[in-house]
N, C-alpha and C. Protein backbone atom coordinates (compact mmCIF):
# COMPACT_ATOMS: atom_id res chain seq x y z
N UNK A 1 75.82 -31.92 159.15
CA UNK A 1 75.76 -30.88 160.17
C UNK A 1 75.93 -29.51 159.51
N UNK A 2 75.11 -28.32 160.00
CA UNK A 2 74.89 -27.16 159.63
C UNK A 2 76.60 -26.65 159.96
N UNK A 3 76.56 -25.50 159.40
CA UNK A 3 77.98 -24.53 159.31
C UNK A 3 77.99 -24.03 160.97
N UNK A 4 76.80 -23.50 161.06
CA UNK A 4 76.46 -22.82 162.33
C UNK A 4 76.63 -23.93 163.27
N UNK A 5 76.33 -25.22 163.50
CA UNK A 5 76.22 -25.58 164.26
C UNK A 5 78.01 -26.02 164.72
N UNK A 6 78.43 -26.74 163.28
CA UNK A 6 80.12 -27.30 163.74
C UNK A 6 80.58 -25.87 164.47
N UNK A 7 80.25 -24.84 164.28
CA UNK A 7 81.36 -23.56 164.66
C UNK A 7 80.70 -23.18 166.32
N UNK A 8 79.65 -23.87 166.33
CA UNK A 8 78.74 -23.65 168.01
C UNK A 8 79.52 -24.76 168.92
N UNK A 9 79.70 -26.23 167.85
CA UNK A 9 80.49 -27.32 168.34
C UNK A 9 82.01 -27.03 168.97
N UNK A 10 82.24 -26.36 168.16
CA UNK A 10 84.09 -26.04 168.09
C UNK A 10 84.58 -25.62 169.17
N UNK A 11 83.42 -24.24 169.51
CA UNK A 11 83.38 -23.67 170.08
C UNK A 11 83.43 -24.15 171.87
N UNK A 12 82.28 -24.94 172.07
CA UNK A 12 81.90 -25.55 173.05
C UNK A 12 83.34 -26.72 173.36
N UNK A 13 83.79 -27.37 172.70
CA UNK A 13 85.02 -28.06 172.78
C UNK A 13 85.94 -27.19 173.09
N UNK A 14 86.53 -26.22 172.59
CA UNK A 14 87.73 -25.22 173.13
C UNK A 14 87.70 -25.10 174.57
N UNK A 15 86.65 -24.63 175.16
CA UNK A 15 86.37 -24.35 176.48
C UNK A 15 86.76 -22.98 176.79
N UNK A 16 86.88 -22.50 175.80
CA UNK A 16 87.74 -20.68 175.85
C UNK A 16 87.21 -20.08 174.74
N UNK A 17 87.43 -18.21 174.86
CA UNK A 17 86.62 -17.64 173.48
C UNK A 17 88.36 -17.91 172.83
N UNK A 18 87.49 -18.04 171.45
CA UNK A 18 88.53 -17.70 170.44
C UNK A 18 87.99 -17.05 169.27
N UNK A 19 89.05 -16.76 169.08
CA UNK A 19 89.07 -16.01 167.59
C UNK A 19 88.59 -16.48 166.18
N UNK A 20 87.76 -16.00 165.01
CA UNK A 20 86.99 -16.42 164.25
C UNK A 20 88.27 -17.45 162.92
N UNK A 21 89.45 -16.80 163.11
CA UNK A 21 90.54 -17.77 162.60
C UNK A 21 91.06 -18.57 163.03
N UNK A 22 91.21 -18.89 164.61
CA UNK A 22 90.93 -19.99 165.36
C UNK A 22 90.05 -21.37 165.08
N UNK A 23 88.58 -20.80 164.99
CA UNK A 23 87.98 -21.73 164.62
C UNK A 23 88.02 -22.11 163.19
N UNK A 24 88.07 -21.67 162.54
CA UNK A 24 88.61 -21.94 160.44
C UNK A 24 89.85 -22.71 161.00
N UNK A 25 90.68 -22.76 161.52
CA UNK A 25 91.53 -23.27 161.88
C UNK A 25 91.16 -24.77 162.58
N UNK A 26 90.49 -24.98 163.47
CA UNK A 26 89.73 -26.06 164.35
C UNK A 26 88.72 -26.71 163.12
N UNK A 27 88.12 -26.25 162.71
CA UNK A 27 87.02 -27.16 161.63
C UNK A 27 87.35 -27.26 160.21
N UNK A 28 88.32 -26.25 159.57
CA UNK A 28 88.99 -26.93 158.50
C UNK A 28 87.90 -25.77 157.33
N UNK A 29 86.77 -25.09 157.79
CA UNK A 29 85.85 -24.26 157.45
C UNK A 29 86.37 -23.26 156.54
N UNK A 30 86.03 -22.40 155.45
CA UNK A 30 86.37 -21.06 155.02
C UNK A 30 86.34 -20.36 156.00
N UNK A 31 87.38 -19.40 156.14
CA UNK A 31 86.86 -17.71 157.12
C UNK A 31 85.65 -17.49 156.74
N UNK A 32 85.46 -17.40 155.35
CA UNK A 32 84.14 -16.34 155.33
C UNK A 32 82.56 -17.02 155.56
N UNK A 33 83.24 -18.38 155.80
CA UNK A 33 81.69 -18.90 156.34
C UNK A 33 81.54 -19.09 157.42
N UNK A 34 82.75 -19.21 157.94
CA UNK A 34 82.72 -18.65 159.93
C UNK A 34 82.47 -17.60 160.19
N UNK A 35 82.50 -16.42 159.14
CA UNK A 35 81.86 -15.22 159.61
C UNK A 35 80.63 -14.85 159.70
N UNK A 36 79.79 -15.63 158.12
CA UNK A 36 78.54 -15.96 158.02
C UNK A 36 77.96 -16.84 159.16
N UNK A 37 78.36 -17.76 159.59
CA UNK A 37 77.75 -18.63 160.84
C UNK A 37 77.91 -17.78 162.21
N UNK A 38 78.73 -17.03 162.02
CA UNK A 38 78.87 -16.85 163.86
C UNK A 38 77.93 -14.89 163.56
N UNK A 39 77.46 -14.57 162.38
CA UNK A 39 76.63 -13.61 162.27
C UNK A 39 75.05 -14.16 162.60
N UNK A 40 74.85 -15.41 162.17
CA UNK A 40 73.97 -15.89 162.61
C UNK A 40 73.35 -15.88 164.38
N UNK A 41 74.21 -16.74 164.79
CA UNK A 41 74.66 -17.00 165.58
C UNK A 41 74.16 -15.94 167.17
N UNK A 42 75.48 -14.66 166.67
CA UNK A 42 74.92 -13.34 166.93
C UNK A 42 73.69 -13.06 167.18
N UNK A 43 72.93 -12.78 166.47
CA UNK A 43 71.88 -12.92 166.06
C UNK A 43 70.40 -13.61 166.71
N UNK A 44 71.10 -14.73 166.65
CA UNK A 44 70.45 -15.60 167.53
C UNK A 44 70.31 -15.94 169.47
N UNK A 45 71.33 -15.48 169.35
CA UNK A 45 72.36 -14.72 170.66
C UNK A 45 72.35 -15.99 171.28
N UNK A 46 73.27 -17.10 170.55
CA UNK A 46 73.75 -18.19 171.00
C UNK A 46 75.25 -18.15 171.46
N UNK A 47 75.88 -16.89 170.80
CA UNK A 47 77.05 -16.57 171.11
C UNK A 47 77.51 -14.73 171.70
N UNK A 48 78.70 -15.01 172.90
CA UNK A 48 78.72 -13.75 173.31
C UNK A 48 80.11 -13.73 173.09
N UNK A 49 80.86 -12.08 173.66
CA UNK A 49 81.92 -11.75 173.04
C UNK A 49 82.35 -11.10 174.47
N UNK A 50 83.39 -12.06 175.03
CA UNK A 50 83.82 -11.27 176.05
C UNK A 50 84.76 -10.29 176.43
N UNK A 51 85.50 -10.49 174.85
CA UNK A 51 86.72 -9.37 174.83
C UNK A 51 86.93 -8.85 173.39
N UNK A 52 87.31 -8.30 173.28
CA UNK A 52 87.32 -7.59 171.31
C UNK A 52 87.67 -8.77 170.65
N UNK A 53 87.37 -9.13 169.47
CA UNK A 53 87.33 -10.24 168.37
C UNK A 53 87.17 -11.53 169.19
N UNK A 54 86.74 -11.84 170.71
CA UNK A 54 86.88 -13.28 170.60
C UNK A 54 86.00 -13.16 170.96
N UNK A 55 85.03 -15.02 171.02
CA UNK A 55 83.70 -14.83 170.74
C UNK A 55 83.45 -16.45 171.60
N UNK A 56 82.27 -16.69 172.20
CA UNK A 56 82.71 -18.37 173.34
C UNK A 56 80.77 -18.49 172.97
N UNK A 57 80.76 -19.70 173.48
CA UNK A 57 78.98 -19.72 173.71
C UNK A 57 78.45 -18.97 174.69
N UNK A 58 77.18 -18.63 174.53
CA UNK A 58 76.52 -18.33 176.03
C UNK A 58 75.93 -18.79 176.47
């Protein structure tokens, strides 16, 4: 499984936004490749941000 996708997974399991050390925390991931995946992500606009630093699916 892609980086992007476990951190889309993680995500979807929480059921709440969280924070990008949250999830490094939940998948066991580097920070800096949760930052790289959820820039993707962004991007892709698979993910939205409903409050400063936290971040949920859309």
């Amino acid at each position: 499984m892609e980086t992007t996708e476990k951190v889309l997974d993680a995500m979807k399991k929480a059921g709440k936004a969280l924070k990008a050390g949250e999830i490094a925390d939940l998948t066991g991931i580097d920070r800096k490749e949760i930052d790289k995946a959820m820039k993707v992500l962004k991007k892709e606009e698979k993910i939205v941000s409903p409050k400063v630093c936290f971040w949920e699916p859309k």
